[in-house]
PDB file of N, CA and C in Angstrom:
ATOM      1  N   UNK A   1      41.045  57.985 -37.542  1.00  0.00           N
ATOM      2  CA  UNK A   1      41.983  56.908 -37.734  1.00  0.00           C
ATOM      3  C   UNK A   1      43.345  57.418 -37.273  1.00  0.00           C
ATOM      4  N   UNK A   2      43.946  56.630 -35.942  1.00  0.00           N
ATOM      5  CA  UNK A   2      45.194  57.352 -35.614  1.00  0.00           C
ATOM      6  C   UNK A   2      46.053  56.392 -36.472  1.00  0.00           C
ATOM      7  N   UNK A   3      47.496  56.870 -36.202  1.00  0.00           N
ATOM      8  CA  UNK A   3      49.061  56.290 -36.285  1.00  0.00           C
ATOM      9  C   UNK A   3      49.260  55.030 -36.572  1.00  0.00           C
ATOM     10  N   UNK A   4      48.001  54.498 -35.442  1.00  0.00           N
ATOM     11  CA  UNK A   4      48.655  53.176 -34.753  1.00  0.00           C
ATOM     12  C   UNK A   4      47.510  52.118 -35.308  1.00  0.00           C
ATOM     13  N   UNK A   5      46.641  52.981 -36.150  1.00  0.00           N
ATOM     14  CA  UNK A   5      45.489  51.949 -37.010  1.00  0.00           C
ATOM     15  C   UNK A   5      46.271  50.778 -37.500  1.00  0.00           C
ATOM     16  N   UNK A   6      45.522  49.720 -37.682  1.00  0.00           N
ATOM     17  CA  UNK A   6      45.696  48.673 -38.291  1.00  0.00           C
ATOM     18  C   UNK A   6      44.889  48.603 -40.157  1.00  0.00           C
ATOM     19  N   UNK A   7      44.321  49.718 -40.319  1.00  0.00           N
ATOM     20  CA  UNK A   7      43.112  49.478 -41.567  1.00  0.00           C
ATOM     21  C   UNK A   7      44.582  50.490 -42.941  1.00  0.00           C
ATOM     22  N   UNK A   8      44.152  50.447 -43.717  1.00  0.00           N
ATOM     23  CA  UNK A   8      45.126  50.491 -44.824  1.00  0.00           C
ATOM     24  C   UNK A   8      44.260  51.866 -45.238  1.00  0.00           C
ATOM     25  N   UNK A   9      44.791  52.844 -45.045  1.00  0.00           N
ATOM     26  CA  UNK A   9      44.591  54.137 -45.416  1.00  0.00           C
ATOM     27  C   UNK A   9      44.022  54.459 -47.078  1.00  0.00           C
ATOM     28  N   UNK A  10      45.309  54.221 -47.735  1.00  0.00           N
ATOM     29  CA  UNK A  10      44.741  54.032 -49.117  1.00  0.00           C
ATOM     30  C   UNK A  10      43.785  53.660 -49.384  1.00  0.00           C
ATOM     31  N   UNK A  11      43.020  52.362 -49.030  1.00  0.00           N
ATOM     32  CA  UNK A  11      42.383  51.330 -49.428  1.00  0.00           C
ATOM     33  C   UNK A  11      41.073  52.348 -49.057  1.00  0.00           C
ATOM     34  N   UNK A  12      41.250  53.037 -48.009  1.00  0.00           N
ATOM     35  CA  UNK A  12      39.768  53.172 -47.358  1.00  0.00           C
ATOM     36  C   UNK A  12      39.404  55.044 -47.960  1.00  0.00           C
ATOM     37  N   UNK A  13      40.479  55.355 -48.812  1.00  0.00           N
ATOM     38  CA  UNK A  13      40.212  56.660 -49.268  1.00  0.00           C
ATOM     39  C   UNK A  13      39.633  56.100 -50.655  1.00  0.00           C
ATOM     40  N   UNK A  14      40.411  55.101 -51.435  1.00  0.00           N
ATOM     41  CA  UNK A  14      39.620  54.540 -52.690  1.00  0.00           C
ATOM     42  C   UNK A  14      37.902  54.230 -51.992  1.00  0.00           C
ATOM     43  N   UNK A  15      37.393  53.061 -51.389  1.00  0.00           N
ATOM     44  CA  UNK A  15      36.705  52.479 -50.816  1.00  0.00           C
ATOM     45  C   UNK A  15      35.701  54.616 -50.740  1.00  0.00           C
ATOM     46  N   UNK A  16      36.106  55.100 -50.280  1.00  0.00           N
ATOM     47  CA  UNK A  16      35.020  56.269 -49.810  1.00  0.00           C
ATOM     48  C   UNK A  16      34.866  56.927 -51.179  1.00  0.00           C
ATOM     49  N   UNK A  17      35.876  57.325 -52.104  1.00  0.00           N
ATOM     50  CA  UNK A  17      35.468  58.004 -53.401  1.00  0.00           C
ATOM     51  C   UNK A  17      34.888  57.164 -54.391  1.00  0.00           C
ATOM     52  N   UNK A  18      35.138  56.061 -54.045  1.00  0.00           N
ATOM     53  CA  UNK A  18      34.222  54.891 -55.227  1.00  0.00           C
ATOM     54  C   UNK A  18      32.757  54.758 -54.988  1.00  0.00           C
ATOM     55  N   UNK A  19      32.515  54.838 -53.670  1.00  0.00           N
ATOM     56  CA  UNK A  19      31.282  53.845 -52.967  1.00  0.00           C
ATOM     57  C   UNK A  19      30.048  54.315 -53.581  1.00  0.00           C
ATOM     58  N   UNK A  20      29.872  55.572 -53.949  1.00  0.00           N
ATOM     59  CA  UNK A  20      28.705  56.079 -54.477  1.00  0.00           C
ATOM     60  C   UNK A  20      28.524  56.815 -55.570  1.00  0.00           C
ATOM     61  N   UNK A  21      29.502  56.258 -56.549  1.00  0.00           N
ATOM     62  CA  UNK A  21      29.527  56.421 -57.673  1.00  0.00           C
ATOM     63  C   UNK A  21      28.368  56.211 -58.531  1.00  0.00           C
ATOM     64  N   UNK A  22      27.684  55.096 -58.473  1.00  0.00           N
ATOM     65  CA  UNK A  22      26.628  54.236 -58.832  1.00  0.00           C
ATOM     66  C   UNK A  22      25.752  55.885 -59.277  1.00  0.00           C
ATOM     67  N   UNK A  23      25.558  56.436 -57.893  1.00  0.00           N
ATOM     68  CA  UNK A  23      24.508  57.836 -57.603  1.00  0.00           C
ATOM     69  C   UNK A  23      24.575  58.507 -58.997  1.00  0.00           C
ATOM     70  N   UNK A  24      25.173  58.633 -60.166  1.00  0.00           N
ATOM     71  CA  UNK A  24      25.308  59.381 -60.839  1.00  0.00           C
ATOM     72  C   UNK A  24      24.745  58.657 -61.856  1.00  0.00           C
ATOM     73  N   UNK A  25      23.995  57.870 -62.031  1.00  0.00           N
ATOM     74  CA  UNK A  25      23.339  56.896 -62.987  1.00  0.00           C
ATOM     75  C   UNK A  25      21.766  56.775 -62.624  1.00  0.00           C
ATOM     76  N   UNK A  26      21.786  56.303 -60.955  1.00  0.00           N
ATOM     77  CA  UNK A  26      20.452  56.157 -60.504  1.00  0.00           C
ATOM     78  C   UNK A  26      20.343  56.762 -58.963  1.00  0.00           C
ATOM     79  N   UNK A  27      20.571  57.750 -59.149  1.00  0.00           N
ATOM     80  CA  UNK A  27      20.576  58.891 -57.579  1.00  0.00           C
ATOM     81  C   UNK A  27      20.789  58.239 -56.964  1.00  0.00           C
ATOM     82  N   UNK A  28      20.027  59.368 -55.703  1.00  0.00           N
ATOM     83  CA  UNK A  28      20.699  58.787 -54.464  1.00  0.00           C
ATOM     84  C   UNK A  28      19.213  58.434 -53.858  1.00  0.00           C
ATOM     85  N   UNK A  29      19.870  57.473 -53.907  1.00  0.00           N
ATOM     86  CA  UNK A  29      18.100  56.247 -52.839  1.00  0.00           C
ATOM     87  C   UNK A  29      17.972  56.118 -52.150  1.00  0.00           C
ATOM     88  N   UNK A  30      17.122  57.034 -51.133  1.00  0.00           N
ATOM     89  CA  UNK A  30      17.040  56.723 -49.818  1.00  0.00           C
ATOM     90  C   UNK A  30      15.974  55.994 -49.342  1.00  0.00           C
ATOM     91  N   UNK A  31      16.105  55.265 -48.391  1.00  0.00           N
ATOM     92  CA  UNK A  31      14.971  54.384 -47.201  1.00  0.00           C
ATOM     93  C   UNK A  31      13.371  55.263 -48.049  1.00  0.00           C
ATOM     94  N   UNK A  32      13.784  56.051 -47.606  1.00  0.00           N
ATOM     95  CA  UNK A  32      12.243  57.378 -47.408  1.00  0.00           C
ATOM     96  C   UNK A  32      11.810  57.111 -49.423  1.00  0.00           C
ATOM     97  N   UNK A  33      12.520  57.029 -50.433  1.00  0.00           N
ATOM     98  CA  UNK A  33      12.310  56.363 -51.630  1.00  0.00           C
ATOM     99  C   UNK A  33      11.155  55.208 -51.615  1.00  0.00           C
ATOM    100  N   UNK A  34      11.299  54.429 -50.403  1.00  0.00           N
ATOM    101  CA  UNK A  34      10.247  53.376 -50.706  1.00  0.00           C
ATOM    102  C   UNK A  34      10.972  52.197 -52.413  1.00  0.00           C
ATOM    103  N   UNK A  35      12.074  52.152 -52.304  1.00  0.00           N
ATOM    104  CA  UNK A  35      12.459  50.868 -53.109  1.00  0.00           C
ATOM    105  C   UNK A  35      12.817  49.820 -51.982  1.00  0.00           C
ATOM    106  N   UNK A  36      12.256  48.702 -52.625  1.00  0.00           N
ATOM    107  CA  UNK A  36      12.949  47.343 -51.962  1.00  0.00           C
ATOM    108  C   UNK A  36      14.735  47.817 -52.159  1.00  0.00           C
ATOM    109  N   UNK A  37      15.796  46.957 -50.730  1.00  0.00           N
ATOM    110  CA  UNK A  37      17.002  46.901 -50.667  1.00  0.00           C
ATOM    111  C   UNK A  37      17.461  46.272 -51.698  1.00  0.00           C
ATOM    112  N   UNK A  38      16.308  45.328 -52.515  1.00  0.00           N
ATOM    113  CA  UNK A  38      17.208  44.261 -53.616  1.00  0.00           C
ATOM    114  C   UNK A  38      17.430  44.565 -54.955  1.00  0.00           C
ATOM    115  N   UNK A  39      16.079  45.407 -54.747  1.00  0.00           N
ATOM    116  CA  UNK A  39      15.988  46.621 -56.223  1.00  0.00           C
ATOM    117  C   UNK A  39      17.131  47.518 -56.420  1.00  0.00           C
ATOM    118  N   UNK A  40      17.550  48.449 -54.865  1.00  0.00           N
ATOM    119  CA  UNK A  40      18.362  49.617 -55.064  1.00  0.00           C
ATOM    120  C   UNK A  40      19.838  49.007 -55.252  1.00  0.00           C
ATOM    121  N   UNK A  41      19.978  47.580 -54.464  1.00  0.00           N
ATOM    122  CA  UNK A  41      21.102  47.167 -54.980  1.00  0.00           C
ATOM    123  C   UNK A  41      21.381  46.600 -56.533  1.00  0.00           C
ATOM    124  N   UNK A  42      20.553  46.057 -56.893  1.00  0.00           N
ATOM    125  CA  UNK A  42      20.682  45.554 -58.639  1.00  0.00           C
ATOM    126  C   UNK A  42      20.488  46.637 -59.197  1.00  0.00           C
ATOM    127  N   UNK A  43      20.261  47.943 -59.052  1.00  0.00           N
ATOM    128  CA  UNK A  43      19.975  49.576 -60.130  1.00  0.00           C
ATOM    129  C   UNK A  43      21.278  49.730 -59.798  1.00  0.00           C
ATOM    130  N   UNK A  44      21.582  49.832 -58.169  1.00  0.00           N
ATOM    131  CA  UNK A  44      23.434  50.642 -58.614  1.00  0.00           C
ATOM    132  C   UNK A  44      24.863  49.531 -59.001  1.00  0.00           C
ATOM    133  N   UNK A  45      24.048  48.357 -58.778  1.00  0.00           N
ATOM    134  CA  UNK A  45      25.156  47.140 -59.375  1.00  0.00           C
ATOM    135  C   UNK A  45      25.368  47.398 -60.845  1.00  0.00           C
ATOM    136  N   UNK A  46      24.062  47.464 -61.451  1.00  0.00           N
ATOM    137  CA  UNK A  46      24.022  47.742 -63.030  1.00  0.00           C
ATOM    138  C   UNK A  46      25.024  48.804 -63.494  1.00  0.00           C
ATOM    139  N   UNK A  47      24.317  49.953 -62.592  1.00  0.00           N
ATOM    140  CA  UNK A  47      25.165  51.085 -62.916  1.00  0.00           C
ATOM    141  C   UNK A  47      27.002  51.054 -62.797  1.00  0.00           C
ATOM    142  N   UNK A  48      27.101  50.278 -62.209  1.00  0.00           N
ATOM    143  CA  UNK A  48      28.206  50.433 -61.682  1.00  0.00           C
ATOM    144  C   UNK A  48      29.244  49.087 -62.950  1.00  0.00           C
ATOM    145  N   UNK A  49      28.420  48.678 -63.319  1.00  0.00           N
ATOM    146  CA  UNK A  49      29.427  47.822 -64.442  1.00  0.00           C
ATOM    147  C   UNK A  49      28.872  48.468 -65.361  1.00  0.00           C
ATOM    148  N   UNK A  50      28.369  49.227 -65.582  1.00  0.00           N
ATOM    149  CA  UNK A  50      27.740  50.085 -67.169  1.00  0.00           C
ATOM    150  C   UNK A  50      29.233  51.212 -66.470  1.00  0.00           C
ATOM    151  N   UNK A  51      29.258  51.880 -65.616  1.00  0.00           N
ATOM    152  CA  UNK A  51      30.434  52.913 -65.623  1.00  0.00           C
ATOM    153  C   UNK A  51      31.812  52.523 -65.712  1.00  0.00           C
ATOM    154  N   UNK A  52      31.936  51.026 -65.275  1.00  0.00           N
ATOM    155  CA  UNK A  52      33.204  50.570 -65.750  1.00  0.00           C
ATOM    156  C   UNK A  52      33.613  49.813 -66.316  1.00  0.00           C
ATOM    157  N   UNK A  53      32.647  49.924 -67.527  1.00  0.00           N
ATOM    158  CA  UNK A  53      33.300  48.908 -68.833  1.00  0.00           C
ATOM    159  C   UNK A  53      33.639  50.052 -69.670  1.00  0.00           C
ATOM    160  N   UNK A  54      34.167  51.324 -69.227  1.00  0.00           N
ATOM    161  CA  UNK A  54      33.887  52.408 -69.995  1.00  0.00           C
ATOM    162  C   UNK A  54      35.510  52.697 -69.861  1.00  0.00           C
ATOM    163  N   UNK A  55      36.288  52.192 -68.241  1.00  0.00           N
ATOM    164  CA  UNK A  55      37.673  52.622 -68.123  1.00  0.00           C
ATOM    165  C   UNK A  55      38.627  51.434 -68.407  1.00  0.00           C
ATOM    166  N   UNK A  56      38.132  50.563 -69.187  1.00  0.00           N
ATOM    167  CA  UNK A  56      38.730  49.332 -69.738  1.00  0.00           C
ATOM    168  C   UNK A  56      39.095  48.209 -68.654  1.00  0.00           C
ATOM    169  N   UNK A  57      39.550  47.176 -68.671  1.00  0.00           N
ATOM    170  CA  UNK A  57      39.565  45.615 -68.028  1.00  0.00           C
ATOM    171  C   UNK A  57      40.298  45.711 -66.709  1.00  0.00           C
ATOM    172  N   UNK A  58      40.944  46.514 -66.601  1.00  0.00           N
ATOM    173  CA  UNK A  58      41.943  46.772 -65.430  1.00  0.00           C
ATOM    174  C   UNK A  58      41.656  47.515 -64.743  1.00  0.00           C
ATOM    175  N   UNK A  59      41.434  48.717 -64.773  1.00  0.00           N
ATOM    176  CA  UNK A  59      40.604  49.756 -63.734  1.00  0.00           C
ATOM    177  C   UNK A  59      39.429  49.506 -63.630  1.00  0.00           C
ATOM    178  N   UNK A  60      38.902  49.299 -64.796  1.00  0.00           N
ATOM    179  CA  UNK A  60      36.870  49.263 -64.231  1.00  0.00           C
ATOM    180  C   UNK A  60      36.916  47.957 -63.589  1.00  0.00           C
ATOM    181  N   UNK A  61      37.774  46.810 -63.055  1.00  0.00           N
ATOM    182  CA  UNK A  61      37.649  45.728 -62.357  1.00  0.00           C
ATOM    183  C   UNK A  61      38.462  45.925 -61.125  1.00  0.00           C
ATOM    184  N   UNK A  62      39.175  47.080 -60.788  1.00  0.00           N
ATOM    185  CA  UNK A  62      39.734  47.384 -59.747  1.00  0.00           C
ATOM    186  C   UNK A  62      38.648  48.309 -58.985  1.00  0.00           C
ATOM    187  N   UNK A  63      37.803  48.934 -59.896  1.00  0.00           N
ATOM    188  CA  UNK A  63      36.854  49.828 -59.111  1.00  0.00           C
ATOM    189  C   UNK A  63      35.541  49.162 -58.951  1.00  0.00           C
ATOM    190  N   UNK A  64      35.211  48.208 -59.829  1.00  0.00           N
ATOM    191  CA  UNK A  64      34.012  47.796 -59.278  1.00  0.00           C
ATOM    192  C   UNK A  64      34.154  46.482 -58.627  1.00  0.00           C
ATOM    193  N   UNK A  65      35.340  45.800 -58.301  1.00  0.00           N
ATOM    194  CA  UNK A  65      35.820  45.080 -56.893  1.00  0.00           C
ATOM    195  C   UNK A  65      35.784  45.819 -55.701  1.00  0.00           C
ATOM    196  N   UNK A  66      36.304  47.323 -55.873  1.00  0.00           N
ATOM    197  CA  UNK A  66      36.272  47.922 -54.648  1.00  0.00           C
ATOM    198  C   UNK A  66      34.910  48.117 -54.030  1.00  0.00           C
ATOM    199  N   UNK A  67      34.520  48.743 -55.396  1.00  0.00           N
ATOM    200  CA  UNK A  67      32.309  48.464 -55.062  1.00  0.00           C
ATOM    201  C   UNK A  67      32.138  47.686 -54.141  1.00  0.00           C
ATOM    202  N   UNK A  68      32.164  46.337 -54.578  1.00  0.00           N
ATOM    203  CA  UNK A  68      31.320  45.524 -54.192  1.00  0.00           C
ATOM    204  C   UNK A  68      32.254  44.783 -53.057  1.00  0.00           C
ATOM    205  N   UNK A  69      33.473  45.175 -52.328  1.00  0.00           N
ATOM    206  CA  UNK A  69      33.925  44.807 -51.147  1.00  0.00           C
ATOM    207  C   UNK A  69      33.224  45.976 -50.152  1.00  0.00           C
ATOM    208  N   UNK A  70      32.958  46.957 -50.422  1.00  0.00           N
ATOM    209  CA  UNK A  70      32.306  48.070 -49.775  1.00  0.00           C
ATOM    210  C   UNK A  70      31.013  47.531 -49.376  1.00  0.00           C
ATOM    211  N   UNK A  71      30.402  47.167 -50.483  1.00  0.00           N
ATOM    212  CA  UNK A  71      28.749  46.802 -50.419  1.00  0.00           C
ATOM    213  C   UNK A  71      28.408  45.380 -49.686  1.00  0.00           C
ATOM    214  N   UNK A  72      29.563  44.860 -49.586  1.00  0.00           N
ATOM    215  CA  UNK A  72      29.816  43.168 -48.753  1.00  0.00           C
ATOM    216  C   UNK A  72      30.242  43.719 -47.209  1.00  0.00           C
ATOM    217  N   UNK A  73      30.742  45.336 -47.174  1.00  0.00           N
ATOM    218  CA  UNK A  73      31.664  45.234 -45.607  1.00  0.00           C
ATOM    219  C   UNK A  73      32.030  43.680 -45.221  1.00  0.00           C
ATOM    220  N   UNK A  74      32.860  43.211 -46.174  1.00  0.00           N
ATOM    221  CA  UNK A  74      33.837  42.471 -46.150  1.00  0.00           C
ATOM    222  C   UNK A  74      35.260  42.526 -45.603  1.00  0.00           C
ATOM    223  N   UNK A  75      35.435  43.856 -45.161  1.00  0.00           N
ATOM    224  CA  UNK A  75      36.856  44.340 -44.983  1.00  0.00           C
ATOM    225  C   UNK A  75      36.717  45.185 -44.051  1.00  0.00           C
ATOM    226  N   UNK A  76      37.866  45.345 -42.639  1.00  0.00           N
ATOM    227  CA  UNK A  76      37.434  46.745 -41.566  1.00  0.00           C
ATOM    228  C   UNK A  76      37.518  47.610 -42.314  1.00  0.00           C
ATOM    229  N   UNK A  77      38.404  47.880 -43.706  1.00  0.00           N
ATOM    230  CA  UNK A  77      38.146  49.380 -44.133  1.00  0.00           C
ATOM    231  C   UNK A  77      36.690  49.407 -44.744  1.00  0.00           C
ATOM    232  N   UNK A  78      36.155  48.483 -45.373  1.00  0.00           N
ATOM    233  CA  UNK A  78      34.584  48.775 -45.883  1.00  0.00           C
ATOM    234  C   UNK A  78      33.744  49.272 -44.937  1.00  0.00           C
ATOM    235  N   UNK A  79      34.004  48.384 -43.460  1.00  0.00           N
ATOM    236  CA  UNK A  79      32.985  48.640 -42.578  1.00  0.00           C
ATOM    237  C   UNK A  79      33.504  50.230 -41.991  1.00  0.00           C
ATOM    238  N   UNK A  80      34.970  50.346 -41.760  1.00  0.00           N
ATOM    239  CA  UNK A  80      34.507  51.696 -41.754  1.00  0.00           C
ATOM    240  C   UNK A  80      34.069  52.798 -42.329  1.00  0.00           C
ATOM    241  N   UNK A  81      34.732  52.534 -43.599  1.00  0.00           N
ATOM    242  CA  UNK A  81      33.966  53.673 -44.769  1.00  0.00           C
ATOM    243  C   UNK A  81      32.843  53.756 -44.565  1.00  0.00           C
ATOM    244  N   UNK A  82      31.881  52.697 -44.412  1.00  0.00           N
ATOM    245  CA  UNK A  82      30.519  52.280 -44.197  1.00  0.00           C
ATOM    246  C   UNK A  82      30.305  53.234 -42.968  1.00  0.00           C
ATOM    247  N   UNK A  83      30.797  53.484 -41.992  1.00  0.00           N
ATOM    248  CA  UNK A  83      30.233  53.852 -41.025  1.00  0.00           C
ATOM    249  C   UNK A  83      30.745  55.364 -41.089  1.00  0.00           C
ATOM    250  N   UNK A  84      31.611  55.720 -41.628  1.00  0.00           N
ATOM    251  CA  UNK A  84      32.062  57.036 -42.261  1.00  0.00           C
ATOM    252  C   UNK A  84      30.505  57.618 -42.503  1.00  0.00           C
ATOM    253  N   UNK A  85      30.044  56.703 -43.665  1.00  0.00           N
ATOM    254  CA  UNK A  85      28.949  56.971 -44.391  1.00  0.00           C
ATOM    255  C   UNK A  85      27.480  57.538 -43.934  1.00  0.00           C
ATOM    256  N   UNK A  86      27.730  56.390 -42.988  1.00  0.00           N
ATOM    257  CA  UNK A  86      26.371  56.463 -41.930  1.00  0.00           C
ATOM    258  C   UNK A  86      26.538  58.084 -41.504  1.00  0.00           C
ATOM    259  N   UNK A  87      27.943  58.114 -40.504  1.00  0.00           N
ATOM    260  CA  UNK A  87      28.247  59.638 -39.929  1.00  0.00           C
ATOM    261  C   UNK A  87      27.421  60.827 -40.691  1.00  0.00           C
ATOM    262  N   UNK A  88      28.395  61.011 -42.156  1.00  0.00           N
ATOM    263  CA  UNK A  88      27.625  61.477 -42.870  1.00  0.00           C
ATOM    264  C   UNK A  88      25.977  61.898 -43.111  1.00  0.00           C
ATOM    265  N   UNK A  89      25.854  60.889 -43.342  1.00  0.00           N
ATOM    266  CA  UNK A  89      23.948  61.106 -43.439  1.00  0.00           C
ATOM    267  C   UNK A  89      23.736  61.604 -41.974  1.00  0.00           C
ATOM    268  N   UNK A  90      23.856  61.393 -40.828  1.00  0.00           N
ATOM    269  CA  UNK A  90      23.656  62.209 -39.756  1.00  0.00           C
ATOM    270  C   UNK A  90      23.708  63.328 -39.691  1.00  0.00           C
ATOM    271  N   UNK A  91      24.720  63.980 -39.962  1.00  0.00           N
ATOM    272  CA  UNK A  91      25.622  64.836 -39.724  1.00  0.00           C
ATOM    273  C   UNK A  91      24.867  65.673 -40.848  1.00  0.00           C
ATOM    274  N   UNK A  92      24.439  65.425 -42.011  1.00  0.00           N
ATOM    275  CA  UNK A  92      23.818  66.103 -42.778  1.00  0.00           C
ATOM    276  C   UNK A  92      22.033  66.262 -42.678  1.00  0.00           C
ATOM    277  N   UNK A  93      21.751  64.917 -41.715  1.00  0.00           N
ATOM    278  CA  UNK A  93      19.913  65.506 -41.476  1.00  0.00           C
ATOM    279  C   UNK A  93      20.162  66.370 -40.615  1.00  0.00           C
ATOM    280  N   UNK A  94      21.020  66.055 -39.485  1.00  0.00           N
ATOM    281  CA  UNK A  94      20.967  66.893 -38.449  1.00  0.00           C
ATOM    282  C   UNK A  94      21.372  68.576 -38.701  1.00  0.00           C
ATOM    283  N   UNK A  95      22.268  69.160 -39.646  1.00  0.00           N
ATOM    284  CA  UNK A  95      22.225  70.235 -40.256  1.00  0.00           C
ATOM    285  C   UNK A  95      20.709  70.686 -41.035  1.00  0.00           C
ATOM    286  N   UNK A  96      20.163  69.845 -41.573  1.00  0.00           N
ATOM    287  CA  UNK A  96      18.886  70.282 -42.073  1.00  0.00           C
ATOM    288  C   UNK A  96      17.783  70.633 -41.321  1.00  0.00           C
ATOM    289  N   UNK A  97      17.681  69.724 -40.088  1.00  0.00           N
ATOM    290  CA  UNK A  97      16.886  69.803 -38.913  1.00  0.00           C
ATOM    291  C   UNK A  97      16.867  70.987 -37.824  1.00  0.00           C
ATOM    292  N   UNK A  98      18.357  71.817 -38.187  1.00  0.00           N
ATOM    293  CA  UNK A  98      18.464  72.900 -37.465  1.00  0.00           C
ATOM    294  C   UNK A  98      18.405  74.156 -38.298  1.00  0.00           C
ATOM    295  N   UNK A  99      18.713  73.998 -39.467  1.00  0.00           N
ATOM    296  CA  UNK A  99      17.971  74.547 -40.532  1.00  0.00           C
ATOM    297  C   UNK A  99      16.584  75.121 -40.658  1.00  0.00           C
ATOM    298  N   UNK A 100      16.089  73.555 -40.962  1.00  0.00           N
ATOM    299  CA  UNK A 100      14.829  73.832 -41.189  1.00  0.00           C
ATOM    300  C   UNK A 100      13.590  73.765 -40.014  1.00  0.00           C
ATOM    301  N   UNK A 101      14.477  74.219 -39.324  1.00  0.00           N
ATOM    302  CA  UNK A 101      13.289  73.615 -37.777  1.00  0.00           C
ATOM    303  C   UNK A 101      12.425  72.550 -37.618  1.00  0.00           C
ATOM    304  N   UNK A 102      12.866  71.312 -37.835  1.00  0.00           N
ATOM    305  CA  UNK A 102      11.888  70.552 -38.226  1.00  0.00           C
ATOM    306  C   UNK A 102      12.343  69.186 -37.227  1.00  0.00           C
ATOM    307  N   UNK A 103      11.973  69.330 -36.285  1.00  0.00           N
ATOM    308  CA  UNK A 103      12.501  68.328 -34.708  1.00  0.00           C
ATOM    309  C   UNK A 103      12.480  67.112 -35.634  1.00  0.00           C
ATOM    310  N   UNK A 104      12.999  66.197 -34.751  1.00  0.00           N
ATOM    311  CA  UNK A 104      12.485  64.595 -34.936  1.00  0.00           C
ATOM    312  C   UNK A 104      13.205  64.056 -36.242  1.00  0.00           C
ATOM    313  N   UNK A 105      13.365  65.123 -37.514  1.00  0.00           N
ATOM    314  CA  UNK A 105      13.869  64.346 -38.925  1.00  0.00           C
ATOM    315  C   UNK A 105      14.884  63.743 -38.796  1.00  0.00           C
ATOM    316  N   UNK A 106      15.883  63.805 -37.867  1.00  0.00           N
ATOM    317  CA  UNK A 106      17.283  62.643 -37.951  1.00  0.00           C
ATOM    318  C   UNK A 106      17.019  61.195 -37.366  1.00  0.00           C
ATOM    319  N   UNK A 107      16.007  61.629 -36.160  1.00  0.00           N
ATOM    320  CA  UNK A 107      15.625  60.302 -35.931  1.00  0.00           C
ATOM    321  C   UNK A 107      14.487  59.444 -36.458  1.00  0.00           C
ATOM    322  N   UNK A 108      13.699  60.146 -37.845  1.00  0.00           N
ATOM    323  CA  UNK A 108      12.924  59.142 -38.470  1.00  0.00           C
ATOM    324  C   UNK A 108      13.873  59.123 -39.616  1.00  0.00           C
ATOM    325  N   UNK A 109      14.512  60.195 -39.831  1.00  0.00           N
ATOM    326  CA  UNK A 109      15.683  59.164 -41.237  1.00  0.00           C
ATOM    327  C   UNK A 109      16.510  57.818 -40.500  1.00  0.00           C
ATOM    328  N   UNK A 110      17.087  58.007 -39.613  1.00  0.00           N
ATOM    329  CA  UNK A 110      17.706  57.345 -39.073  1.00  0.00           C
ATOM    330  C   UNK A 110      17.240  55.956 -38.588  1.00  0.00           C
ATOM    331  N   UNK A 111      15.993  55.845 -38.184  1.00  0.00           N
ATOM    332  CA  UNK A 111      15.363  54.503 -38.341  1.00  0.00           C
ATOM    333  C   UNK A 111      15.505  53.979 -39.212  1.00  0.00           C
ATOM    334  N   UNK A 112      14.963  54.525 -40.620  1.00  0.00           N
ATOM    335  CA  UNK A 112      14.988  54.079 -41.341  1.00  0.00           C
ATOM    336  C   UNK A 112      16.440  53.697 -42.507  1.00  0.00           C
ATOM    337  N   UNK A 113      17.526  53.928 -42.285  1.00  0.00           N
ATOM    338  CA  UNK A 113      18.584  53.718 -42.754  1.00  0.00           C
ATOM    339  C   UNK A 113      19.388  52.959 -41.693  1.00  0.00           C
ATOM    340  N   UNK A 114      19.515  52.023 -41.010  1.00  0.00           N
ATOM    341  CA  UNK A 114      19.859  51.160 -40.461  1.00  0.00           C
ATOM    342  C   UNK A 114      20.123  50.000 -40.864  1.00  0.00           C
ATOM    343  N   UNK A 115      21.532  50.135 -41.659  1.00  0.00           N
ATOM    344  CA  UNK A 115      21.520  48.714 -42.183  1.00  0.00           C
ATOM    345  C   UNK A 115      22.942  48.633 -41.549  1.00  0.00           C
TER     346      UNK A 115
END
């Protein structure tokens, strides 16, 4: 993100430390899990108003708005966080894959996380 971005910096550093918060209630779910998308979204929706009815009416509704503008990529900063995200998971099979010698694993995770 240079200088001359148009996306709101702040917004998209909240938006990246919030987004997978949920994970600490009901892991981290991947494609390769075998849950339906509608399931993994209603387990970390749950989770995610069970963690913020905990920081009272004003923050836990500032953070789980931010949630769920993330989870809508409703916003260029969601979609980029979002694609931050994606990076990420790449960037981390592909370390495992050279790791673990094991050809091909970024591109069958990667099929399968394509949303």
């Amino acid at each position: 993100m240079g200088n001359d971005s148009k996306l709101n910096r702040f917004k998209c550093l909240q938006l990246a430390l919030i987004h997978d918060l949920a994970e600490c209630i009901v892991g981290d779910i991947t494609p390769l899990d075998n849950i339906p998308e509608d399931k993994k979204h209603a387990m970390e929706d749950e989770a995610m108003l069970e963690l913020t009815t905990y920081l009272g009416s004003e923050v836990g509704s500032l953070i789980y708005n931010l949630y769920k503008e993330y989870e809508a990529k409703e916003t260029p900063e969601a979609r980029f966080v979002k694609d931050l995200d994606r990076f990420d998971m790449l960037c981390t099979a592909t370390y495992y894959e050279l790791r673990d010698e094991t050809p091909k694993k970024v591109a069958r995770i990667f099929c399968c996380h394509r949303r």
